[in-house]
PDB file of N, CA and C in Angstrom:
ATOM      1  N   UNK A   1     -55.251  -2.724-201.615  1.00  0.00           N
ATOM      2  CA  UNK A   1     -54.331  -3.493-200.817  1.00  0.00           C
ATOM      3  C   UNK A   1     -54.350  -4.939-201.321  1.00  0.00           C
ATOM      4  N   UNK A   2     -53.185  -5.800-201.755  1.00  0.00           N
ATOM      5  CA  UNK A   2     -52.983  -6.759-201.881  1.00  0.00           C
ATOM      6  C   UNK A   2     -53.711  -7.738-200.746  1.00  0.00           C
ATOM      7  N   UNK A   3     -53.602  -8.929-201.318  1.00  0.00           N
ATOM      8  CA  UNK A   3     -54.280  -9.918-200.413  1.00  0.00           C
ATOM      9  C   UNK A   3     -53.088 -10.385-200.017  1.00  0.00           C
ATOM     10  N   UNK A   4     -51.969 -10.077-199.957  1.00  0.00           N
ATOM     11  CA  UNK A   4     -50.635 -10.937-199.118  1.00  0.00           C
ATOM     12  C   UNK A   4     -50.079  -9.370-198.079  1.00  0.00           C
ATOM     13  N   UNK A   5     -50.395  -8.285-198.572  1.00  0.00           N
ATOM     14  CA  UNK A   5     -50.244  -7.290-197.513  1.00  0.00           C
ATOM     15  C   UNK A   5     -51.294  -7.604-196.248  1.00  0.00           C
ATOM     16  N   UNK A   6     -52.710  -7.585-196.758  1.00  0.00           N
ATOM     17  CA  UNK A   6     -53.459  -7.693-195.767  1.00  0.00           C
ATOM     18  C   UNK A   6     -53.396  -8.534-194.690  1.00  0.00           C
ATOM     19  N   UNK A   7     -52.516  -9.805-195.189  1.00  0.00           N
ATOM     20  CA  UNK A   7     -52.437 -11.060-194.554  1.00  0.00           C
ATOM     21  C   UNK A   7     -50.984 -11.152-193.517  1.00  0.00           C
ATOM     22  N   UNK A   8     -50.166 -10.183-194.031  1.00  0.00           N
ATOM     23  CA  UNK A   8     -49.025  -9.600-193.143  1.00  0.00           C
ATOM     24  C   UNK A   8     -49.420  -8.559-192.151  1.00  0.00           C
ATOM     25  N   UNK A   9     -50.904  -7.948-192.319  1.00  0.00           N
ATOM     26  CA  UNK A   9     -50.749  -6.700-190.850  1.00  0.00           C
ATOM     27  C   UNK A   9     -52.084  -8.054-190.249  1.00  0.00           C
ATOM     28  N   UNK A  10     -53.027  -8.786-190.543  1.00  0.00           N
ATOM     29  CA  UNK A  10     -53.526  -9.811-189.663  1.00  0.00           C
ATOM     30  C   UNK A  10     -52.697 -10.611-188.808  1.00  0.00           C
ATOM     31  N   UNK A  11     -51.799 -11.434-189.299  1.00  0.00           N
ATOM     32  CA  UNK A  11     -50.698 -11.831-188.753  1.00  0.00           C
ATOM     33  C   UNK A  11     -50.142 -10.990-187.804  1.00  0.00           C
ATOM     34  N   UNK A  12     -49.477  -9.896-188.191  1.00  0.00           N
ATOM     35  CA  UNK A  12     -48.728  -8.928-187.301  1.00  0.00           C
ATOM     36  C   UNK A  12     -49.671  -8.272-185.839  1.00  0.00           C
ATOM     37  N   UNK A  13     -51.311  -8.076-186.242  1.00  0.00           N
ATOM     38  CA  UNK A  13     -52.088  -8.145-184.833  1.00  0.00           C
ATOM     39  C   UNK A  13     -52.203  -9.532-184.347  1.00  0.00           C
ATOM     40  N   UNK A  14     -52.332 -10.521-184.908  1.00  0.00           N
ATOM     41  CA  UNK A  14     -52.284 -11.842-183.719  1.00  0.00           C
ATOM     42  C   UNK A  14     -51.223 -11.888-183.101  1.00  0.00           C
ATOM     43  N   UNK A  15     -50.097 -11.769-183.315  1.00  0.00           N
ATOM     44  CA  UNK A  15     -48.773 -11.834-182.909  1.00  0.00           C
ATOM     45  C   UNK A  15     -48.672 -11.241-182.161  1.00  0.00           C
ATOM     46  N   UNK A  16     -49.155  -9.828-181.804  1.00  0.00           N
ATOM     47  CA  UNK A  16     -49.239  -9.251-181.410  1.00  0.00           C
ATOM     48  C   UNK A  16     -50.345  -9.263-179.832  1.00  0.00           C
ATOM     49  N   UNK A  17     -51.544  -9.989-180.356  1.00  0.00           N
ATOM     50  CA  UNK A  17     -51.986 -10.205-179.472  1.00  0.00           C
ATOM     51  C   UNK A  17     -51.792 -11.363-178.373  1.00  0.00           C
ATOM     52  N   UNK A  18     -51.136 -12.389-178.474  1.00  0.00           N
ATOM     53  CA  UNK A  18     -50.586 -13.536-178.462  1.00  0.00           C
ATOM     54  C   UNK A  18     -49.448 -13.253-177.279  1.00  0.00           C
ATOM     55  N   UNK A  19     -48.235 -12.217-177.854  1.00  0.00           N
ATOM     56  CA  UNK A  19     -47.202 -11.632-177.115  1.00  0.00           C
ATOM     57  C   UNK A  19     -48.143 -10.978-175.869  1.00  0.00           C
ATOM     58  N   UNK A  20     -48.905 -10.252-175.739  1.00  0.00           N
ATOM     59  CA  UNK A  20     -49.543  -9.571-174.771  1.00  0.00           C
ATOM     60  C   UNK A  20     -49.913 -10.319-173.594  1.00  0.00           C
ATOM     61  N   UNK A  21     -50.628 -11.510-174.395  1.00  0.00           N
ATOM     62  CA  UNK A  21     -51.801 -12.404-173.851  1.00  0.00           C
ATOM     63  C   UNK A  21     -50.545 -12.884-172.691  1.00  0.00           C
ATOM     64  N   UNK A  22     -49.544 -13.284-173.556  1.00  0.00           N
ATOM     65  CA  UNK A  22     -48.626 -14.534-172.772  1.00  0.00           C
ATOM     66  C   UNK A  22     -47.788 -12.828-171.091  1.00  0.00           C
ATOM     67  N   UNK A  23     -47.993 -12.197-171.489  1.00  0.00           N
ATOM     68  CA  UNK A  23     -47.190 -11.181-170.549  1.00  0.00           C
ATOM     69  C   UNK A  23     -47.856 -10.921-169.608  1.00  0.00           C
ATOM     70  N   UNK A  24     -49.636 -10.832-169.902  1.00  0.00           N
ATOM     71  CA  UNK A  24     -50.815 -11.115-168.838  1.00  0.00           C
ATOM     72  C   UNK A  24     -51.119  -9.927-168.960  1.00  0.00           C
ATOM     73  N   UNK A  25     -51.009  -8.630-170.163  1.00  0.00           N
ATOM     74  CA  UNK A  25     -51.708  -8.069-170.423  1.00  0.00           C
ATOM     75  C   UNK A  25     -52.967  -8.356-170.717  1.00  0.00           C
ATOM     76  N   UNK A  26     -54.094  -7.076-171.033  1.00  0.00           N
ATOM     77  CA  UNK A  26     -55.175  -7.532-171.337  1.00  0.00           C
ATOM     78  C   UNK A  26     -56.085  -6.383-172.302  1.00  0.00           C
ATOM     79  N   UNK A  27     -56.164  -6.832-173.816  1.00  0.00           N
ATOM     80  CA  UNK A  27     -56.309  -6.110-175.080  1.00  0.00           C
ATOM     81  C   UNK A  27     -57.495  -5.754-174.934  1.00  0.00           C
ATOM     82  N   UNK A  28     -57.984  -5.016-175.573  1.00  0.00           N
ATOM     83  CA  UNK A  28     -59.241  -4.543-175.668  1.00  0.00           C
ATOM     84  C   UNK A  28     -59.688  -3.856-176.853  1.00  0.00           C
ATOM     85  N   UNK A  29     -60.280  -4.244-178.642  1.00  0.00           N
ATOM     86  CA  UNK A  29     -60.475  -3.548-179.202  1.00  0.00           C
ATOM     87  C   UNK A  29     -61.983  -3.264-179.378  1.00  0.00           C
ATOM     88  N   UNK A  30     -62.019  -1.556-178.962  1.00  0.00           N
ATOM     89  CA  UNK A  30     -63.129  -1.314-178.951  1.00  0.00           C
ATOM     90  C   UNK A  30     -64.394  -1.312-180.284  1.00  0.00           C
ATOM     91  N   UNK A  31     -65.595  -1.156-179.415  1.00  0.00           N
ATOM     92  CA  UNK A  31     -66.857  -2.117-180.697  1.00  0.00           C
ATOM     93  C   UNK A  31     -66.388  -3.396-180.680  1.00  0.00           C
ATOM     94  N   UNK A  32     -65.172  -4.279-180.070  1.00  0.00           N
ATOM     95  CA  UNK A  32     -65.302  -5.676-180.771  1.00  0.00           C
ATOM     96  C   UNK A  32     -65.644  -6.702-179.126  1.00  0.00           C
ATOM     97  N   UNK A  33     -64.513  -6.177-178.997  1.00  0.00           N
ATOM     98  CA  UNK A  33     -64.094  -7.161-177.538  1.00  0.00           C
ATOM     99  C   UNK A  33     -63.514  -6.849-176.523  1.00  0.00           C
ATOM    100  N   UNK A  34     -62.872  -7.904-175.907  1.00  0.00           N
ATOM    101  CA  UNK A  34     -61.733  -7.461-174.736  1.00  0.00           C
ATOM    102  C   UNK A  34     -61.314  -9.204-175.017  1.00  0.00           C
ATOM    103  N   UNK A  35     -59.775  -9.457-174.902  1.00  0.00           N
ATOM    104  CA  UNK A  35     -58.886 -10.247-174.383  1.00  0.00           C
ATOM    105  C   UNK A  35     -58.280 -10.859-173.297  1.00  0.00           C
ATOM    106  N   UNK A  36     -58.528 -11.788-172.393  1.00  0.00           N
ATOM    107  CA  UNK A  36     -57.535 -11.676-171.552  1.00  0.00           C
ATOM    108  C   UNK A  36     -57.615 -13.191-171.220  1.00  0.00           C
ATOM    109  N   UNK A  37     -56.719 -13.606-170.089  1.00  0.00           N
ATOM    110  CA  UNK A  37     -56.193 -14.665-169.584  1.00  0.00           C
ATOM    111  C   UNK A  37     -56.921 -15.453-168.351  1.00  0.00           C
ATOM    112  N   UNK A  38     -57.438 -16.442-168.094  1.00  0.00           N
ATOM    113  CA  UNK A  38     -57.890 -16.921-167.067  1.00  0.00           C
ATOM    114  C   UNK A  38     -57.003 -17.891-166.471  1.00  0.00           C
ATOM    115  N   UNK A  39     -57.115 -18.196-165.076  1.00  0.00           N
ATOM    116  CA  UNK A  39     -56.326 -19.179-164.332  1.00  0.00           C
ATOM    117  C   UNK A  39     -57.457 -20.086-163.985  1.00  0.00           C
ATOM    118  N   UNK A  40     -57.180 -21.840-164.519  1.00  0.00           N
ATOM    119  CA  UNK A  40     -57.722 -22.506-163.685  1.00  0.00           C
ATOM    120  C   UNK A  40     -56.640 -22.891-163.359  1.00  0.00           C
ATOM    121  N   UNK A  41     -57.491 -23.349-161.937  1.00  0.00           N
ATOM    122  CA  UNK A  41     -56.806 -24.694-160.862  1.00  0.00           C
ATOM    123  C   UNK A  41     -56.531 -25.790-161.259  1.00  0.00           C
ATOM    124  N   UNK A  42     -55.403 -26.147-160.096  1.00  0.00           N
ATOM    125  CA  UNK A  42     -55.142 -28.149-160.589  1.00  0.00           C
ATOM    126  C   UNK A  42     -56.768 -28.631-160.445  1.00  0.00           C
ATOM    127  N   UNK A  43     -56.753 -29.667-160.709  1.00  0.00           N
ATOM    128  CA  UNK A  43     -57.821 -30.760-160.513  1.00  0.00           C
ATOM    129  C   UNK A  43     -57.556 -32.106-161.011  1.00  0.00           C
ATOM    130  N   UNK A  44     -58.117 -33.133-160.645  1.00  0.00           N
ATOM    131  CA  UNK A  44     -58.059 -34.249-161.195  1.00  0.00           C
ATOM    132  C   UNK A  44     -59.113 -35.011-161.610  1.00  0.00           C
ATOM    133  N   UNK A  45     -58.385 -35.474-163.090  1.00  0.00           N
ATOM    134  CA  UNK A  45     -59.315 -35.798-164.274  1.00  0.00           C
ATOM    135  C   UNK A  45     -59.246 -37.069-164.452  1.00  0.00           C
ATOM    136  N   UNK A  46     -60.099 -37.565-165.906  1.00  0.00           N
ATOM    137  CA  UNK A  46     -60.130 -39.091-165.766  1.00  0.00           C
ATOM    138  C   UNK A  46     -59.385 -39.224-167.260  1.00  0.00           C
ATOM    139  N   UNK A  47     -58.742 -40.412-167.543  1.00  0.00           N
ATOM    140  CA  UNK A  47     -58.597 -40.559-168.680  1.00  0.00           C
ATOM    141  C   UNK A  47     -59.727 -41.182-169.483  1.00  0.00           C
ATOM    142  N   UNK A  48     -59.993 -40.744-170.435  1.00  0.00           N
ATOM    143  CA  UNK A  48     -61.838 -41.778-170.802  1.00  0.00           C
ATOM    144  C   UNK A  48     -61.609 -42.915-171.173  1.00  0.00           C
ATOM    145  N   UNK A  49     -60.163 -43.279-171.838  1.00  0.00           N
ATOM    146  CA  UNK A  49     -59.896 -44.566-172.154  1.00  0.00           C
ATOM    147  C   UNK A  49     -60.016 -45.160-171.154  1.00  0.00           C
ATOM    148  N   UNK A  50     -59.241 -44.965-170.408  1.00  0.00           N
ATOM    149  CA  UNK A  50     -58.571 -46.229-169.421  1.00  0.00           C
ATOM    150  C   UNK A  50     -59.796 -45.817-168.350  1.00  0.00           C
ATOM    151  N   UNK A  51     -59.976 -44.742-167.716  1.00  0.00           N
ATOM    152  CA  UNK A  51     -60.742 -44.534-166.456  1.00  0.00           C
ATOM    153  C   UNK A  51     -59.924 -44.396-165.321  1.00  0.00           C
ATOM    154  N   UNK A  52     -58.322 -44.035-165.509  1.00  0.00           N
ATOM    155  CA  UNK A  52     -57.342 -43.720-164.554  1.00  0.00           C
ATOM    156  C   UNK A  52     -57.643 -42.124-163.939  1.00  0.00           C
ATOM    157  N   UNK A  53     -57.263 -42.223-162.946  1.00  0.00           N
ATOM    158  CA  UNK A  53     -57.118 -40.826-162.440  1.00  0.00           C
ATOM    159  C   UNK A  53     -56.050 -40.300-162.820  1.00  0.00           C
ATOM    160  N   UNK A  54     -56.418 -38.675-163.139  1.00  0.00           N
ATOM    161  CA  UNK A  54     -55.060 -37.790-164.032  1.00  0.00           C
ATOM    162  C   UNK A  54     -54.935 -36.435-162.951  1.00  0.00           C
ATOM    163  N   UNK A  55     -53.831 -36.146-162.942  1.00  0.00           N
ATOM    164  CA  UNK A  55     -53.665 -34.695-162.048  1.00  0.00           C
ATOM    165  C   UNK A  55     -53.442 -34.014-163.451  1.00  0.00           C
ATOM    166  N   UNK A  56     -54.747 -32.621-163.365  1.00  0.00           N
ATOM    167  CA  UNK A  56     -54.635 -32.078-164.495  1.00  0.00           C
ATOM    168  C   UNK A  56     -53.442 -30.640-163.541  1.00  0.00           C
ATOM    169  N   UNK A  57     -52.630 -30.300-163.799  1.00  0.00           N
ATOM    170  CA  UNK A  57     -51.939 -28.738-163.379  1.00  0.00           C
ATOM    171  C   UNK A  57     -52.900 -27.342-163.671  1.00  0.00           C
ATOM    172  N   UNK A  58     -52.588 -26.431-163.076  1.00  0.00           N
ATOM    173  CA  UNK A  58     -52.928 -25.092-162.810  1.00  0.00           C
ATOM    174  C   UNK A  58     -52.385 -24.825-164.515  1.00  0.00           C
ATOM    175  N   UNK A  59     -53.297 -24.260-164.437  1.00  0.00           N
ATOM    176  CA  UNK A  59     -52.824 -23.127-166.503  1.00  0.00           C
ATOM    177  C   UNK A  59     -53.733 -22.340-166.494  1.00  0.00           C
ATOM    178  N   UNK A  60     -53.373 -21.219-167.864  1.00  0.00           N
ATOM    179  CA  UNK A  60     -53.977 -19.920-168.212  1.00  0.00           C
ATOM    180  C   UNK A  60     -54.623 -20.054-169.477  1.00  0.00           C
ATOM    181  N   UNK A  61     -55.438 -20.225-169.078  1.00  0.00           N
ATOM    182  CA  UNK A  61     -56.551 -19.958-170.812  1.00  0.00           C
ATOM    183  C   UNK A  61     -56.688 -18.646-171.132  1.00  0.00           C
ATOM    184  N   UNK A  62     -57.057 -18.117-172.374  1.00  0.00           N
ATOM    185  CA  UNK A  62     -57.317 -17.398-173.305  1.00  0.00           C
ATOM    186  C   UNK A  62     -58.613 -17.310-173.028  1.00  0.00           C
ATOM    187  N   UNK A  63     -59.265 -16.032-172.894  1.00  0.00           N
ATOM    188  CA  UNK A  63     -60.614 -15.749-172.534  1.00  0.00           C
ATOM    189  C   UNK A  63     -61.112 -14.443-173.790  1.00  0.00           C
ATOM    190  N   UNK A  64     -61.976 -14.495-173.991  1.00  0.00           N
ATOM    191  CA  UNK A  64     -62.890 -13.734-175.244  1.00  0.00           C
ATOM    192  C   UNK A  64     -64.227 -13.175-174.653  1.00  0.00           C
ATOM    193  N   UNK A  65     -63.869 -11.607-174.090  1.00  0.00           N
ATOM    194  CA  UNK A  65     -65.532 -11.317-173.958  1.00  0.00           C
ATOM    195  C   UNK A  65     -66.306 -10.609-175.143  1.00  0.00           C
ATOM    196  N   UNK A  66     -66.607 -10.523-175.731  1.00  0.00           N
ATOM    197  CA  UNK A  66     -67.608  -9.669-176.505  1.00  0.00           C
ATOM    198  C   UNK A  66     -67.754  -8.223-176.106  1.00  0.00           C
ATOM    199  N   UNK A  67     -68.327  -7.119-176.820  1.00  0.00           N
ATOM    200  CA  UNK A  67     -68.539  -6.048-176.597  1.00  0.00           C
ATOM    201  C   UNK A  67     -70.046  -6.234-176.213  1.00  0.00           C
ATOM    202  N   UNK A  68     -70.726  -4.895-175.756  1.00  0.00           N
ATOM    203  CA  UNK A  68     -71.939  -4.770-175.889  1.00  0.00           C
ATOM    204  C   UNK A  68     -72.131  -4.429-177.249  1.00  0.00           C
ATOM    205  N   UNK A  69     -71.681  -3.027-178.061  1.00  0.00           N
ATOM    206  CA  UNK A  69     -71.657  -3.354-179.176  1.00  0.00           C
ATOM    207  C   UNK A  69     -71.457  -4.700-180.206  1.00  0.00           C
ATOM    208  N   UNK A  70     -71.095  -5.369-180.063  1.00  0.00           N
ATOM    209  CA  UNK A  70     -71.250  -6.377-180.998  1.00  0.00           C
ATOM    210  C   UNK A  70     -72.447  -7.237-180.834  1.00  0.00           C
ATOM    211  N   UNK A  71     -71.918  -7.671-179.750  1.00  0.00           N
ATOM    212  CA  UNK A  71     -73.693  -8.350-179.681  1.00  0.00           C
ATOM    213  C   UNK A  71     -74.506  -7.962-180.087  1.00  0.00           C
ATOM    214  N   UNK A  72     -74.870  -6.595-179.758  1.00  0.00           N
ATOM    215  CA  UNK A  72     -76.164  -6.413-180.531  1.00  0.00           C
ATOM    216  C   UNK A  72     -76.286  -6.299-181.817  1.00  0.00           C
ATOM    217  N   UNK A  73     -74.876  -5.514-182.551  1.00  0.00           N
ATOM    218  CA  UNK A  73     -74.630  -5.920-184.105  1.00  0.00           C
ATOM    219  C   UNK A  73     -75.286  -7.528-184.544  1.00  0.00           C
ATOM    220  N   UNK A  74     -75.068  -8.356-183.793  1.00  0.00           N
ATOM    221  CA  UNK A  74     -75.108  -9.860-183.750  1.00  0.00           C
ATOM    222  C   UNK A  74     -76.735  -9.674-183.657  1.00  0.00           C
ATOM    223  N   UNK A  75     -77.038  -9.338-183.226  1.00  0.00           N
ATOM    224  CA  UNK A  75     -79.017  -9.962-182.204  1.00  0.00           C
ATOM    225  C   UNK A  75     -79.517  -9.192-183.720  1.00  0.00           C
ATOM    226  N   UNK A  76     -79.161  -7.891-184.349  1.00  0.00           N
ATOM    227  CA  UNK A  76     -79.851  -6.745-184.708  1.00  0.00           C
ATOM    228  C   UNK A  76     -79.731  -7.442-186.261  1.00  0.00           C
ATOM    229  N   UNK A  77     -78.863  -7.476-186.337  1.00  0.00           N
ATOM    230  CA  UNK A  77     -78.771  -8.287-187.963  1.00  0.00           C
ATOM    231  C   UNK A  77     -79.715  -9.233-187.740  1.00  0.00           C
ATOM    232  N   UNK A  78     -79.534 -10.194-186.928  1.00  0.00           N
ATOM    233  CA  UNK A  78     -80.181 -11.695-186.859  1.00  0.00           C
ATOM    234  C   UNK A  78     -82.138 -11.024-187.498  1.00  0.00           C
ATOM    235  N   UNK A  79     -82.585 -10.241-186.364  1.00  0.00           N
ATOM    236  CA  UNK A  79     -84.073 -10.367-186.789  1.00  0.00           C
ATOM    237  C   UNK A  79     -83.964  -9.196-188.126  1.00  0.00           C
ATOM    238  N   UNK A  80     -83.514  -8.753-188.102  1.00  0.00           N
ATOM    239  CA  UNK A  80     -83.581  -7.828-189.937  1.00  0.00           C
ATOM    240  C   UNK A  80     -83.624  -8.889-190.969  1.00  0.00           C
ATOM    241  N   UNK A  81     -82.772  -9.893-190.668  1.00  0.00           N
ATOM    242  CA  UNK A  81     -83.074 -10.890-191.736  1.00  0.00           C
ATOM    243  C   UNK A  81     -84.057 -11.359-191.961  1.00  0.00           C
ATOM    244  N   UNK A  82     -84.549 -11.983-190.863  1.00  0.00           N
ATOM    245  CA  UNK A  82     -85.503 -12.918-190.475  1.00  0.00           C
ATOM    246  C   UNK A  82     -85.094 -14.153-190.362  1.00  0.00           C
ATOM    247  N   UNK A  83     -83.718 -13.825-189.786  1.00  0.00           N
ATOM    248  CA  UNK A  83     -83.519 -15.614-189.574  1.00  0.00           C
ATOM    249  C   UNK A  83     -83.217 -15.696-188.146  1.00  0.00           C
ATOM    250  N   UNK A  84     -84.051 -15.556-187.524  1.00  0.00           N
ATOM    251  CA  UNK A  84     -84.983 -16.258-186.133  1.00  0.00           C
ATOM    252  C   UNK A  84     -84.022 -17.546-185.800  1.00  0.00           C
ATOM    253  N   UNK A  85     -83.787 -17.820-184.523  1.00  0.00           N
ATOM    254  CA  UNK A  85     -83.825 -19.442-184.950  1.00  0.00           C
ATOM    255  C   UNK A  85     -84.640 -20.218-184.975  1.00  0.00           C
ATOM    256  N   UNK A  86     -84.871 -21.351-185.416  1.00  0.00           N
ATOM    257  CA  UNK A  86     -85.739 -22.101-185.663  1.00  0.00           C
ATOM    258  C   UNK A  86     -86.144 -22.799-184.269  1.00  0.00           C
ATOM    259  N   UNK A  87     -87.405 -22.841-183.796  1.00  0.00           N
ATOM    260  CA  UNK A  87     -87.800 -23.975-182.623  1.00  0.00           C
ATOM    261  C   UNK A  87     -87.730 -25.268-182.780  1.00  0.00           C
ATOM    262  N   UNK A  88     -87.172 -25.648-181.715  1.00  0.00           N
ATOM    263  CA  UNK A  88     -87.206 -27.248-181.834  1.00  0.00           C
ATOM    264  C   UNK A  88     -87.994 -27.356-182.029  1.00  0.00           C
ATOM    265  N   UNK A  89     -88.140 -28.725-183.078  1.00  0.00           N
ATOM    266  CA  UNK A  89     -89.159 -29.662-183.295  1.00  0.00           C
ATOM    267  C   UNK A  89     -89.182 -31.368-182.905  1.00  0.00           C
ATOM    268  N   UNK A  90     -90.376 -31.454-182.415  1.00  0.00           N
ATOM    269  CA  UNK A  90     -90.358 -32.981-182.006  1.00  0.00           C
ATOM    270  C   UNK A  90     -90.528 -34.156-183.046  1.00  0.00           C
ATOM    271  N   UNK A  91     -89.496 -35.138-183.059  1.00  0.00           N
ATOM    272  CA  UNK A  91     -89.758 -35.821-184.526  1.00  0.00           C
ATOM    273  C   UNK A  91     -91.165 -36.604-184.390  1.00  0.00           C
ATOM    274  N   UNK A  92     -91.328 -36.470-185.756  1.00  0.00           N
ATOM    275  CA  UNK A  92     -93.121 -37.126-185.579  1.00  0.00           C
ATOM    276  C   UNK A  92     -93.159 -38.659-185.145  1.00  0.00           C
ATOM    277  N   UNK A  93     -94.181 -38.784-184.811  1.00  0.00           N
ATOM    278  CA  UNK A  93     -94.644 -39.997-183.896  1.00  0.00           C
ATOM    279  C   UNK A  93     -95.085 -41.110-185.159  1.00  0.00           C
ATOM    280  N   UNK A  94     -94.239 -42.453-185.013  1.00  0.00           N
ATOM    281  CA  UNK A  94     -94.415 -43.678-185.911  1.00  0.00           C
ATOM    282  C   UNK A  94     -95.655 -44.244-185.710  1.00  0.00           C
ATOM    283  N   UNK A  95     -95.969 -44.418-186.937  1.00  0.00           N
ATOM    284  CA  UNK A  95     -97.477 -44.777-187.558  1.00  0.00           C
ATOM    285  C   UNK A  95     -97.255 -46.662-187.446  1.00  0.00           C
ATOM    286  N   UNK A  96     -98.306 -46.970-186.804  1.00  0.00           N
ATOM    287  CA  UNK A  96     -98.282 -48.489-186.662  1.00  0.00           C
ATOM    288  C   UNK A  96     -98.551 -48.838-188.468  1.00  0.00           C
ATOM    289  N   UNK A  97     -97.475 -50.124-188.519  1.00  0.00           N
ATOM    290  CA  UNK A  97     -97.552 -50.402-190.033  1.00  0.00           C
ATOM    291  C   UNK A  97     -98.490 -52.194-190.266  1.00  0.00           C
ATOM    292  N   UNK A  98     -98.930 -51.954-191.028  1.00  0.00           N
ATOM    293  CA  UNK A  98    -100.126 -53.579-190.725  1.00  0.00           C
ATOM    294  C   UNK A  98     -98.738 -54.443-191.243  1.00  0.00           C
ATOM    295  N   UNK A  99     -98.955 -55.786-190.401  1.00  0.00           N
ATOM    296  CA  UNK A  99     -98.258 -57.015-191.291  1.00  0.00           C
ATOM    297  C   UNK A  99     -98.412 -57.768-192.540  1.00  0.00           C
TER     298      UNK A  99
END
C-alpha cells in the first residue's frame, strides 16, 4: 500500500469519526478505545491578562477513554523493557564555597 493511499483511508476514519462525534454518537474501536462527547457547564473565568471576569458558555468536548486492553499493552511493554520510570530525584544540596 502506498503511503498516499494509507493517508486517504486515515483521513477517511477521522472524518469519519469527527462526523459522529459532532451527531453525539459514540465510537468505539475495540482493543483501542471508546469516543465520545462531554458537556461542560457555563462558568465564569478570568482573563489572566487583564484579571476581568469572563462568562465561559456551556460546550461539548471530545472525550478519549482507553481500553482495558490497551493499557495494559501500555503497563506490559513498559516493564519488558525495563524502562520503569525513573524516581524523582532531589537536586543535591550546595556545598559552602570558601572566599
Amino acid at each position: 500500500m502506498t503511503r498516499k493511499d494509507s493517508e486517504v483511508i486515515v483521513e477517511a476514519i477521522f472524518d469519519s469519526i469527527v462526523k459522529s462525534l459532532r451527531s453525539g454518537d459514540k465510537i468505539e474501536i475495540r482493543g483501542f478505545g471508546s469516543f465520545r462527547t462531554r458537556q461542560r457547564q457555563p462558568r465564569v473565568g478570568r482573563n489572566p491578562k487583564t484579571g476581568a471576569r469572563v462568562e465561559v458558555p456551556s460546550k461539548r468536548i471530545p472525550y478519549f477513554k482507553p481500553s482495558k486492553e490497551l493499557k495494559d499493552l501500555v503497563n506490559s511493554s513498559a516493564k519488558e523493557a525495563g524502562a520503569e520510570p525513573a524516581a524523582e530525584t532531589a537536586p543535591p544540596e550546595p556545598t559552602a564555597q570558601p572566599f
